[in-house]
C-alpha atoms as a PDB file:
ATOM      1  CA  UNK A   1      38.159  62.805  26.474  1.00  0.00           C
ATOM      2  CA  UNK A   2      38.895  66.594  25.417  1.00  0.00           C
ATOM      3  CA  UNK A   3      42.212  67.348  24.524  1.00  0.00           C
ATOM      4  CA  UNK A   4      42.312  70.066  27.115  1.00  0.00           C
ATOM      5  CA  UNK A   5      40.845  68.098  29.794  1.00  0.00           C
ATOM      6  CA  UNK A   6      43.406  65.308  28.954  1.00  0.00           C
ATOM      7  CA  UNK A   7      46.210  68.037  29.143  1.00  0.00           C
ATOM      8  CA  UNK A   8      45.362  69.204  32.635  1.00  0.00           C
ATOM      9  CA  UNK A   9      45.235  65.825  33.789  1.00  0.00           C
ATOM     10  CA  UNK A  10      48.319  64.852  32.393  1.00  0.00           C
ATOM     11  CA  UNK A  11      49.964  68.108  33.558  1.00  0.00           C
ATOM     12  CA  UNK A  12      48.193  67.065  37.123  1.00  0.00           C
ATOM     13  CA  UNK A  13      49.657  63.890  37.361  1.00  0.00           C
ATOM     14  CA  UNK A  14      52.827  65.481  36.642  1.00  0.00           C
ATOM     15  CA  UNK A  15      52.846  67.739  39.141  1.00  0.00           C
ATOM     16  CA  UNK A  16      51.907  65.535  41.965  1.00  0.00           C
ATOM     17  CA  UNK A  17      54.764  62.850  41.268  1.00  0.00           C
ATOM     18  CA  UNK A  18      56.672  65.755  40.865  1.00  0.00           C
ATOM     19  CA  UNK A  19      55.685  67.310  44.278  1.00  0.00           C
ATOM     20  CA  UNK A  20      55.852  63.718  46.076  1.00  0.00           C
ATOM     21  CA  UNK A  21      59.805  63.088  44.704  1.00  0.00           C
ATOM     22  CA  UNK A  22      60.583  66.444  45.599  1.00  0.00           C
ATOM     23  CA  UNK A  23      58.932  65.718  49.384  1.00  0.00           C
ATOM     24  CA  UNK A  24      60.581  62.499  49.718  1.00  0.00           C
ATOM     25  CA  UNK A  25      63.901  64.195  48.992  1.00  0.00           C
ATOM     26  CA  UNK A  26      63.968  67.036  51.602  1.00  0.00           C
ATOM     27  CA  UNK A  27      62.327  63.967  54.300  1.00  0.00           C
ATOM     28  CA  UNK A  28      64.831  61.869  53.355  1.00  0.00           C
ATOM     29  CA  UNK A  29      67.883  64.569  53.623  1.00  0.00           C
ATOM     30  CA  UNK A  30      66.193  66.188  57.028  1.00  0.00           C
ATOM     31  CA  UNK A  31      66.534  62.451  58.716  1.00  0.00           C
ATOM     32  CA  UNK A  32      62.371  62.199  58.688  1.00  0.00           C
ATOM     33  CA  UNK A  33      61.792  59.156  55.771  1.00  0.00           C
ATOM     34  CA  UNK A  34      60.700  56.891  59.011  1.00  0.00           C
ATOM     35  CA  UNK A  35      57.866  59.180  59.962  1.00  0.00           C
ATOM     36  CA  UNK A  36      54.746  59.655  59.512  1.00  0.00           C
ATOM     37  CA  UNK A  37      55.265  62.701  57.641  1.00  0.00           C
ATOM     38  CA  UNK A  38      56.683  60.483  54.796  1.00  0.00           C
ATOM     39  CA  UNK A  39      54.117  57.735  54.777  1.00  0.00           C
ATOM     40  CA  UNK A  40      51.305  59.787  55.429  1.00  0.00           C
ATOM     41  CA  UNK A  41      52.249  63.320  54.145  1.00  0.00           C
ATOM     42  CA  UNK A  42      53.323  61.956  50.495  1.00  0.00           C
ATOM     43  CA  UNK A  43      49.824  60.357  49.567  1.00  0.00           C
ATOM     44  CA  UNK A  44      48.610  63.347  51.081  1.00  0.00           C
ATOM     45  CA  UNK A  45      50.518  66.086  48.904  1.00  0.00           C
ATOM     46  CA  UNK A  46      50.191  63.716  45.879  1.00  0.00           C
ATOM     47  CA  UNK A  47      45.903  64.267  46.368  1.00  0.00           C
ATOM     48  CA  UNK A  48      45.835  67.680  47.506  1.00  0.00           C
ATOM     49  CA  UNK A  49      47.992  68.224  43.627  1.00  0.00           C
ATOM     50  CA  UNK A  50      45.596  66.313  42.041  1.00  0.00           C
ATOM     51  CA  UNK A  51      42.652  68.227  43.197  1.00  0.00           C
ATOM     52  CA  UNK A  52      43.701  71.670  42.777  1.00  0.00           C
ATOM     53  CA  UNK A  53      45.683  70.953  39.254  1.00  0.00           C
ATOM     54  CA  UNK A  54      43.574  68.896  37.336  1.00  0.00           C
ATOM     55  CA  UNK A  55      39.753  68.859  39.478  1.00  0.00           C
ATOM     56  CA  UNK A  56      38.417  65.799  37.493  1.00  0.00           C
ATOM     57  CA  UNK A  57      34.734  64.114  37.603  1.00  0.00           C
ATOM     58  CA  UNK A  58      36.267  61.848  40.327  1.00  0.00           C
ATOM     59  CA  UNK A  59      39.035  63.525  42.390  1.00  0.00           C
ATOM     60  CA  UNK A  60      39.409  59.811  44.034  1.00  0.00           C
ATOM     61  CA  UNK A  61      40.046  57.483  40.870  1.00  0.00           C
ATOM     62  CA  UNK A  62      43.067  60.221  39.746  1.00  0.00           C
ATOM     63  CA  UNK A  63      44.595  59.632  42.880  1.00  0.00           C
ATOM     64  CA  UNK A  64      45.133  56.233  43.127  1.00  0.00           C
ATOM     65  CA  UNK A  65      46.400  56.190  39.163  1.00  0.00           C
ATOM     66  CA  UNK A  66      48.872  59.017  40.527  1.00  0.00           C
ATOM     67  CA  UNK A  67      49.405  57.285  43.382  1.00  0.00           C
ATOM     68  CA  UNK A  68      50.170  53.491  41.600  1.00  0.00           C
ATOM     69  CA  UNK A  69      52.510  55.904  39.137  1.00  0.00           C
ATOM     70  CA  UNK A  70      54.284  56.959  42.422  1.00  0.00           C
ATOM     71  CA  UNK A  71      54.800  53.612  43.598  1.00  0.00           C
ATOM     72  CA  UNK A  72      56.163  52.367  40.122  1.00  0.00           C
ATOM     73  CA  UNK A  73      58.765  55.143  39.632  1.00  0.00           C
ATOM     74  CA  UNK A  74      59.612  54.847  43.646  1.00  0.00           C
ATOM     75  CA  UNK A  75      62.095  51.615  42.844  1.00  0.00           C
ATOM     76  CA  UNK A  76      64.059  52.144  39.854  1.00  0.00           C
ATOM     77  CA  UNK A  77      64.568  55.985  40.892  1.00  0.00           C
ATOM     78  CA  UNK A  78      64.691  56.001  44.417  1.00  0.00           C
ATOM     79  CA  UNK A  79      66.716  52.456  44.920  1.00  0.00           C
ATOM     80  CA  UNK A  80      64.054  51.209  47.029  1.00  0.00           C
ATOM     81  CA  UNK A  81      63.709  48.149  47.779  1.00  0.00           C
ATOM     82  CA  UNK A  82      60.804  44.976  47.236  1.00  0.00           C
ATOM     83  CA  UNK A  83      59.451  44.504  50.183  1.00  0.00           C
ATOM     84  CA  UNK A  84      59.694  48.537  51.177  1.00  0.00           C
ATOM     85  CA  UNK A  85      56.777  49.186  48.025  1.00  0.00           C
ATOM     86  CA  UNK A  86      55.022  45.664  49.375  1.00  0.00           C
ATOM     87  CA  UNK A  87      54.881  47.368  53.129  1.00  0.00           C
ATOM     88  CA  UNK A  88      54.296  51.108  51.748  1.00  0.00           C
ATOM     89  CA  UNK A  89      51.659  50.574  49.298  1.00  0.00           C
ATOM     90  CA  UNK A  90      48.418  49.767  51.550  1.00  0.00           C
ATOM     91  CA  UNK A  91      49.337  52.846  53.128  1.00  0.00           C
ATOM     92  CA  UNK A  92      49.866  55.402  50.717  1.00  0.00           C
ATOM     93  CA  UNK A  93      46.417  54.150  48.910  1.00  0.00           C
ATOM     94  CA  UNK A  94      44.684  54.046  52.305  1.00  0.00           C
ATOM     95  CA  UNK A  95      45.715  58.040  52.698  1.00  0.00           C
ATOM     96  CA  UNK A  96      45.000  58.686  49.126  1.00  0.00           C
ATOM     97  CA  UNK A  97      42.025  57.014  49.165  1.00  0.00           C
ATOM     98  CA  UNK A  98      40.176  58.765  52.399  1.00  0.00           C
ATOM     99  CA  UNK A  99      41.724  62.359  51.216  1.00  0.00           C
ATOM    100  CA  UNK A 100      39.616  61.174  47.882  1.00  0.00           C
ATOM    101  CA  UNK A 101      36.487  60.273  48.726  1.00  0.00           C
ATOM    102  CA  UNK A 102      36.616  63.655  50.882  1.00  0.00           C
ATOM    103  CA  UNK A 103      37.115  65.668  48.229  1.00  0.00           C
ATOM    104  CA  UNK A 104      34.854  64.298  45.763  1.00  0.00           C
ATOM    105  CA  UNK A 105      32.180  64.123  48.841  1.00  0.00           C
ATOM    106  CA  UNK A 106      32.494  67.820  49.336  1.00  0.00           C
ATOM    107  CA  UNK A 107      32.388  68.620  45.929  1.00  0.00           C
ATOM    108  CA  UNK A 108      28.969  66.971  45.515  1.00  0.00           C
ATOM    109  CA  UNK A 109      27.712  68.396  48.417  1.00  0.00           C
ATOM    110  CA  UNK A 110      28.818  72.280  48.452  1.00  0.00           C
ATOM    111  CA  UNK A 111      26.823  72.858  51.605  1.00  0.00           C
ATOM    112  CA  UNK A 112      28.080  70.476  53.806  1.00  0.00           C
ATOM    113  CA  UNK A 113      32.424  71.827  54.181  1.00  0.00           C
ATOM    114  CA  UNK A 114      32.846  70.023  57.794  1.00  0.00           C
ATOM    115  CA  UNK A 115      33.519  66.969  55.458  1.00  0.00           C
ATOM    116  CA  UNK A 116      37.005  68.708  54.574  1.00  0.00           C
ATOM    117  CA  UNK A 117      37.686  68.494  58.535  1.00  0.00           C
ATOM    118  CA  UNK A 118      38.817  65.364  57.748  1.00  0.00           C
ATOM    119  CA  UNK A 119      41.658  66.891  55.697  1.00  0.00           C
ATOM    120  CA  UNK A 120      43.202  68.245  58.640  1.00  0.00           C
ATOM    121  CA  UNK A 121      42.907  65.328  60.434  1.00  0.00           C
ATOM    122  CA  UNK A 122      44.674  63.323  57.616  1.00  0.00           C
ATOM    123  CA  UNK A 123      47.604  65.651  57.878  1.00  0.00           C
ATOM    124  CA  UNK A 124      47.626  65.749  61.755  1.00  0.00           C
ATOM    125  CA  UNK A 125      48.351  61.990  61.726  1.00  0.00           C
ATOM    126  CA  UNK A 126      51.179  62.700  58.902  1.00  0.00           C
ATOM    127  CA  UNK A 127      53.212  64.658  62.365  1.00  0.00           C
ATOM    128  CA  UNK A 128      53.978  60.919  64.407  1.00  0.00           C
ATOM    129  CA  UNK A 129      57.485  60.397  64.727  1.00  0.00           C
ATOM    130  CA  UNK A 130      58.840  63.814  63.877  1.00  0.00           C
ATOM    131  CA  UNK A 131      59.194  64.636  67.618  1.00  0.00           C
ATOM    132  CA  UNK A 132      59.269  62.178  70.601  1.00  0.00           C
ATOM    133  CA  UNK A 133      56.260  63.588  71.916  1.00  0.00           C
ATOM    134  CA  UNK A 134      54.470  63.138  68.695  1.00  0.00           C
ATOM    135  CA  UNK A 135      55.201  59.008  69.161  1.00  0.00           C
ATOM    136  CA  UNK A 136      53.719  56.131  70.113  1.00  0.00           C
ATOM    137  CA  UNK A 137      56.049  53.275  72.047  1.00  0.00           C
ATOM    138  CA  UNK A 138      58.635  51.799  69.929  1.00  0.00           C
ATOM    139  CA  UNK A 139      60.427  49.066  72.326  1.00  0.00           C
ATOM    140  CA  UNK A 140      58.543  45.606  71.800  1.00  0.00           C
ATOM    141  CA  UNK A 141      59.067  42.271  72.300  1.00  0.00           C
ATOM    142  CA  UNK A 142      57.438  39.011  70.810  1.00  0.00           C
ATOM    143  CA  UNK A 143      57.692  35.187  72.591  1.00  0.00           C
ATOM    144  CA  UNK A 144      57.293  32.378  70.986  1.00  0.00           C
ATOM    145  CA  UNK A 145      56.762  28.967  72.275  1.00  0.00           C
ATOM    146  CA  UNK A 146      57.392  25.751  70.131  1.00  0.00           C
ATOM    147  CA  UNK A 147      58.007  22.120  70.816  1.00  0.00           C
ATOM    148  CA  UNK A 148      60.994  20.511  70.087  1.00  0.00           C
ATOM    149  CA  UNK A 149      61.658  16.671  68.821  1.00  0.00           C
ATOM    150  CA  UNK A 150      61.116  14.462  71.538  1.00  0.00           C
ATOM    151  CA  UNK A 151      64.639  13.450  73.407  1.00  0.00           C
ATOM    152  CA  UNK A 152      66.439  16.409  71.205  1.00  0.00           C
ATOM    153  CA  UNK A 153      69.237  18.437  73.445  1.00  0.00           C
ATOM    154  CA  UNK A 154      68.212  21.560  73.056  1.00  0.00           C
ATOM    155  CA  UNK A 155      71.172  22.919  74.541  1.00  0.00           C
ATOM    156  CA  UNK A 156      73.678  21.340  72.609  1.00  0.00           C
ATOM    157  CA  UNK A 157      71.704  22.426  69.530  1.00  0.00           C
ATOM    158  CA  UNK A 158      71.932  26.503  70.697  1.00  0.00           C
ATOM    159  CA  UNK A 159      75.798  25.820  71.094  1.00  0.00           C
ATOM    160  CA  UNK A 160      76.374  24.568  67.847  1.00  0.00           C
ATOM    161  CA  UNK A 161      76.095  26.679  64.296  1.00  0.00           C
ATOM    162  CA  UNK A 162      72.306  26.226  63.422  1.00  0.00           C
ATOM    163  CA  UNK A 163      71.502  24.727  59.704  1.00  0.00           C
ATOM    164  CA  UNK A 164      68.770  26.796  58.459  1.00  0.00           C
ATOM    165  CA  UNK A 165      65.653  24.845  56.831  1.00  0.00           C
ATOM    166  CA  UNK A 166      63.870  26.712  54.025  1.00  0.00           C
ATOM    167  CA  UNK A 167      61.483  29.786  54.996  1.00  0.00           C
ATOM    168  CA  UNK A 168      58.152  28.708  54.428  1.00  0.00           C
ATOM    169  CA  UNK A 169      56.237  31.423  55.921  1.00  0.00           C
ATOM    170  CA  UNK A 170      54.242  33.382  53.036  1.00  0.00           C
ATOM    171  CA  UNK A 171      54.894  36.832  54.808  1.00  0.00           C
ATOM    172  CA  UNK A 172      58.459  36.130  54.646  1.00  0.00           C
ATOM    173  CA  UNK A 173      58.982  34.687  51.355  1.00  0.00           C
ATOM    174  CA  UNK A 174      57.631  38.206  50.103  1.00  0.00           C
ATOM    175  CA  UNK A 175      61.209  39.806  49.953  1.00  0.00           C
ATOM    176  CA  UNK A 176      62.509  39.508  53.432  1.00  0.00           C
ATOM    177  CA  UNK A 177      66.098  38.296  53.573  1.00  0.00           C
ATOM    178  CA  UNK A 178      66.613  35.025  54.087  1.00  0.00           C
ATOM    179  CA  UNK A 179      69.433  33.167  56.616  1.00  0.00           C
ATOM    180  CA  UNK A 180      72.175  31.269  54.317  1.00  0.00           C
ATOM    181  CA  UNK A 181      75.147  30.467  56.527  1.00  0.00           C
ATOM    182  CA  UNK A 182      75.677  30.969  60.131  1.00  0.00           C
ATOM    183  CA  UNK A 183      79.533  31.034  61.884  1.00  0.00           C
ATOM    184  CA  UNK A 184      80.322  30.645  65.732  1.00  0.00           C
ATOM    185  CA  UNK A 185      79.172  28.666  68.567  1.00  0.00           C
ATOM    186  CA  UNK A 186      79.262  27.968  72.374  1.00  0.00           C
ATOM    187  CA  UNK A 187      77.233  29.728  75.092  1.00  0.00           C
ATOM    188  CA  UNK A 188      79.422  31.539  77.226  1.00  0.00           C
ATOM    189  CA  UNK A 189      79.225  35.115  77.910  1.00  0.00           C
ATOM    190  CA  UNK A 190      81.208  36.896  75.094  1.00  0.00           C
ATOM    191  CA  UNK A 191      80.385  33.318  72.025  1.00  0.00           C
ATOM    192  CA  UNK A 192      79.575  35.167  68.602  1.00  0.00           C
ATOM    193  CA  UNK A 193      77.459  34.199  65.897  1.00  0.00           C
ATOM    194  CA  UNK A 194      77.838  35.654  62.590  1.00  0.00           C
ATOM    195  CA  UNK A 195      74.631  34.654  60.142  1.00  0.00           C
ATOM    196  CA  UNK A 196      74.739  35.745  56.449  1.00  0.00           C
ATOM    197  CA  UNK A 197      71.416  36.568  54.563  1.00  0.00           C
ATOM    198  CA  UNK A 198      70.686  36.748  51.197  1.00  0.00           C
ATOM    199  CA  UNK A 199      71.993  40.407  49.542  1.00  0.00           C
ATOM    200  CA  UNK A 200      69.131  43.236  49.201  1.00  0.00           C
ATOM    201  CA  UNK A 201      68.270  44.136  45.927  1.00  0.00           C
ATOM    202  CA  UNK A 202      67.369  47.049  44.825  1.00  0.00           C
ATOM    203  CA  UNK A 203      64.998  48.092  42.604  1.00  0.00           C
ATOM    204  CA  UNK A 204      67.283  50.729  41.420  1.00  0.00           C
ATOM    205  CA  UNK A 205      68.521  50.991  38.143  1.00  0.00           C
ATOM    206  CA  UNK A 206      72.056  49.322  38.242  1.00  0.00           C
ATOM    207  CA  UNK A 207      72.097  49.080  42.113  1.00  0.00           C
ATOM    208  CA  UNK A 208      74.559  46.617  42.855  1.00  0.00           C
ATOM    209  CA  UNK A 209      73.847  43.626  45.431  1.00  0.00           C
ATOM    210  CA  UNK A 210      74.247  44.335  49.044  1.00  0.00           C
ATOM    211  CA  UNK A 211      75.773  42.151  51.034  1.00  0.00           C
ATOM    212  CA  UNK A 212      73.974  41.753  54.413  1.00  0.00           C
ATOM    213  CA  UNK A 213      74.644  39.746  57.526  1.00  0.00           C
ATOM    214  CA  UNK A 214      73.690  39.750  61.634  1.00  0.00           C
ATOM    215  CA  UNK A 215      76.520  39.916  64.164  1.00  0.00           C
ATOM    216  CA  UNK A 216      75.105  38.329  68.011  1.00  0.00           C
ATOM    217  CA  UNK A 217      76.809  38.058  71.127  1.00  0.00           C
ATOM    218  CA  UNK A 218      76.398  36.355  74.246  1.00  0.00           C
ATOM    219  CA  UNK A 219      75.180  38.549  77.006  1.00  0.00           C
ATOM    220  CA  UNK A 220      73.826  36.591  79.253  1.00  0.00           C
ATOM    221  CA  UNK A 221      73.632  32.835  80.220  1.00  0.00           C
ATOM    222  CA  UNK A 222      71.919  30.983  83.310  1.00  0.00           C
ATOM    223  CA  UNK A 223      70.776  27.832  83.518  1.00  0.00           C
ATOM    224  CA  UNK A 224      68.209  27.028  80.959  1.00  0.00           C
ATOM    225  CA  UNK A 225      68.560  30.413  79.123  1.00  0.00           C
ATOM    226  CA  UNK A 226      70.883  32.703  77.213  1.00  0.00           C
ATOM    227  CA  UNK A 227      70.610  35.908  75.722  1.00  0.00           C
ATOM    228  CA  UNK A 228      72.290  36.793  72.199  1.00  0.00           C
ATOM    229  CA  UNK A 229      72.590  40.419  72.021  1.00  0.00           C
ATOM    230  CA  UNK A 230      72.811  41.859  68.399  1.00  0.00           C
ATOM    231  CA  UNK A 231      76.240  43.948  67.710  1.00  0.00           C
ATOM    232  CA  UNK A 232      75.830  44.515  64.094  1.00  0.00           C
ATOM    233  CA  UNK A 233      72.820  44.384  61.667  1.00  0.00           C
ATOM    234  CA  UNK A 234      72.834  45.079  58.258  1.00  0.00           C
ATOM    235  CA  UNK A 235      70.051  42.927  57.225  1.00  0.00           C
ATOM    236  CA  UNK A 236      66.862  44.725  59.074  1.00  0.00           C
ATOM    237  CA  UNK A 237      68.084  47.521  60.596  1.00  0.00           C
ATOM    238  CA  UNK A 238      66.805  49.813  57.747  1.00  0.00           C
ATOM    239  CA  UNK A 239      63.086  48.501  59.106  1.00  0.00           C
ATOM    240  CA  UNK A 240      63.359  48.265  62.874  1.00  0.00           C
ATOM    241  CA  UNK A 241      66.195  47.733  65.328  1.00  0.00           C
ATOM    242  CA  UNK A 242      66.536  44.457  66.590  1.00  0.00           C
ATOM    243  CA  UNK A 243      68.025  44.513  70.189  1.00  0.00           C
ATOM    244  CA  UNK A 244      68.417  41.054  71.536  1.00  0.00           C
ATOM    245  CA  UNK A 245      67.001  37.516  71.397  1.00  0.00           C
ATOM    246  CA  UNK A 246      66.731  35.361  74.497  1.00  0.00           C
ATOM    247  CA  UNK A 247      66.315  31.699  74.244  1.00  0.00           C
ATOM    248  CA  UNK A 248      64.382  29.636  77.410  1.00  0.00           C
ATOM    249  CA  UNK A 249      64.173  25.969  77.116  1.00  0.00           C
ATOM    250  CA  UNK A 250      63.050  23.547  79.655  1.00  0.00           C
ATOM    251  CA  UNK A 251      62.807  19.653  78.488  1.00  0.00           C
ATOM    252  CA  UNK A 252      60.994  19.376  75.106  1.00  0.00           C
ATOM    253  CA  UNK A 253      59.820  22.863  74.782  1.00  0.00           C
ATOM    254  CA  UNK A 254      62.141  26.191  73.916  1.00  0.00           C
ATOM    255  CA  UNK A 255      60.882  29.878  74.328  1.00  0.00           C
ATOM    256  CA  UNK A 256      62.210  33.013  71.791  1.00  0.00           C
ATOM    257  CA  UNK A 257      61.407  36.020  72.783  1.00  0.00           C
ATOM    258  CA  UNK A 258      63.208  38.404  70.310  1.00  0.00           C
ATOM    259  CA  UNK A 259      63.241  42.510  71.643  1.00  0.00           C
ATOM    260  CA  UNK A 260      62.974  45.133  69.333  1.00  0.00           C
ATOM    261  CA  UNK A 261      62.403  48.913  68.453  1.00  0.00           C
ATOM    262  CA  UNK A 262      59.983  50.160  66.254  1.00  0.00           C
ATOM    263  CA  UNK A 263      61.815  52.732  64.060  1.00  0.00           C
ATOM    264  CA  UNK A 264      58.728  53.465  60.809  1.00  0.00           C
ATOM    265  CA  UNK A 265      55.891  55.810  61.705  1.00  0.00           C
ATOM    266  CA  UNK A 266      52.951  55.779  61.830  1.00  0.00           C
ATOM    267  CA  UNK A 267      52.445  52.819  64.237  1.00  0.00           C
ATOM    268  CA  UNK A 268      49.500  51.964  64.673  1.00  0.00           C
ATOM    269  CA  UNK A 269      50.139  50.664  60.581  1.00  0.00           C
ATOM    270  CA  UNK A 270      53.977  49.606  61.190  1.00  0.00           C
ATOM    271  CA  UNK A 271      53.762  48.759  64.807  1.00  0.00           C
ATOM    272  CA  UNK A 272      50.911  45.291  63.852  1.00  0.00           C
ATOM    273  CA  UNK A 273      53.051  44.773  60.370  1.00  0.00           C
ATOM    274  CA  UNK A 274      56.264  44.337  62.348  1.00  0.00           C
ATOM    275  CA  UNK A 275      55.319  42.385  65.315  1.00  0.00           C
ATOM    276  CA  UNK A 276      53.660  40.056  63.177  1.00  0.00           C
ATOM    277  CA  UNK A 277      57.254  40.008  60.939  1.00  0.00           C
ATOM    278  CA  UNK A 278      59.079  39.151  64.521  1.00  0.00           C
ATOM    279  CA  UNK A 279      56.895  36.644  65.402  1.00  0.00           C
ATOM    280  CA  UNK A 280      57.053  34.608  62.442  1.00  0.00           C
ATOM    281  CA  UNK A 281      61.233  35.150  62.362  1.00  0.00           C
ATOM    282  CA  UNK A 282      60.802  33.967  65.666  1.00  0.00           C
ATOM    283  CA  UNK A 283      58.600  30.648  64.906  1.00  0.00           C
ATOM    284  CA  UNK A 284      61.483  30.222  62.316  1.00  0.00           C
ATOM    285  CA  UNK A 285      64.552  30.735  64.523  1.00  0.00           C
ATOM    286  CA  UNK A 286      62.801  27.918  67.355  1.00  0.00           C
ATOM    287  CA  UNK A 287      61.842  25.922  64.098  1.00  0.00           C
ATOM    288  CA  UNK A 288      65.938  26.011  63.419  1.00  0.00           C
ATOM    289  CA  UNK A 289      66.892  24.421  66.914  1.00  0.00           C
ATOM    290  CA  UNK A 290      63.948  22.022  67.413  1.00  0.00           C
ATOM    291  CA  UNK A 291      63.895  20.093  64.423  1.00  0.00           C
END
């Protein structure tokens, strides 16, 4: 490769994680780092950098070097987190990857410019979440149905403290915190539960362990059901915000059905990667009473 060719794609590169850091600091400072406009309009700034700055053979493979670049400097400097790259990633090479293959596309073909409409269109998406009327629902809720040991008390098992077995979920095992100790019991209106979780770490460089834990209360009990609302969450509430989790059960079988809010943008990519998070944390928490 020429020297100056290297330079400008060096100096390219540059500029784009540049741009993106920059981006993700005003987001994050304006309150916008769940939106759209972060997970969308990063990837997209880093590729339309790339193509004006450096305007390589292939506008695509730059990108997604840029783009892993991004993602490798996004821990140690930014204090993110694991699982936060794992969930991220797909995304921001998905972006860079269709703003890519549009460029290079219209490159090739000079007479044919409606292929940059998808540009636009890219960038339109990047706008969920920044206003309420720019978002799709958030409140969800997941059930889960699982049978219990035959001639178990399923009752006397929610009113105790649970003794978590080991997560073996592969989506979970990925970086998601994991239950250690749980304090509190009985079932009447106004019983806590306190569960510690295994401390975040950061990828930052010297970030110190946080501590992390799930505060529930009893908000509602009838016969054959009770409701644990959640008073204090430092272990997910950086992802989504867990509301409440209502247990059913009904001779050998119990029902979770765990209620949430979808806080990340864009949803239709968080909204399928979350409910599927909640329904396996849900399969885990009946798992913890049944067996």
């Amino acid at each position: 490769m020429e020297q100056p060719v290297a330079r400008r794609i060096l100096a390219a590169v540059l500029v784009a994680v540049f741009a993106a850091m920059f981006l993700y600091r005003v987001l994050h400072q304006g309150g916008l780092a769940e939106t759209a406009l972060f997970y969308v309009g990063i990837p997209a700034v880093i590729a339309v950098s790339v193509a004006l700055t450096a305007k390589p053979r292939s506008v695509t493979g730059l990108i997604m070097v840029t783009i892993t670049i991004c993602l490798a400097l996004a821990g140690p400097l930014l204090a993110e987190g694991f699982v936060c790259l794992v969930m991220a990633s797909p995304l921001f090479y998905l972006i860079g990857l269709v703003m890519g293959l549009t460029i290079d596309w219209a490159r090739q073909h000079p007479r044919h410019p409606h292929a940059l409409l998808a540009l636009p269109l890219v960038l339109g998406l990047s706008l969920e979440g920044v206003t309420d009327a720019y978002s799709l629902p958030r409140d969800n809720e997941v059930t889960v149905v699982r049978q219990a040991t035959p001639g178990m008390d399923i009752e006397a098992a929610l009113a105790s403290s649970p003794r978590f077995p080991p997560v073996e979920s592969p989506f979970l095992t990925i970086g998601f915190p994991k239950p250690v100790t749980c304090v509190g019991e009985g079932l009447d209106v106004g019983d806590t539960r306190t569960i510690t979780f295994t401390p975040r770490r950061s990828l930052g460089i010297g970030a110190p362990l946080e501590p992390r834990s799930l505060t529930l209360r009893v908000s509602e009990r009838g016969p054959g059901r009770v409701v644990f609302a959640v008073t204090e969450d430092t272990t997910v509430a950086r992802w989504l915000d867990l509301r409440e989790t209502e247990f059913r059960w009904r001779d050998d079988r119990i029902t979770v059905t765990m209620r949430y809010r979808r806080t990340f943008d864009p949803g239709w990519y968080f909204g399928p990667l979350q409910r599927y998070a909640v329904s396996e944390a849900g399969a885990y928490l009946a798992g913890a009473f049944t067996s």
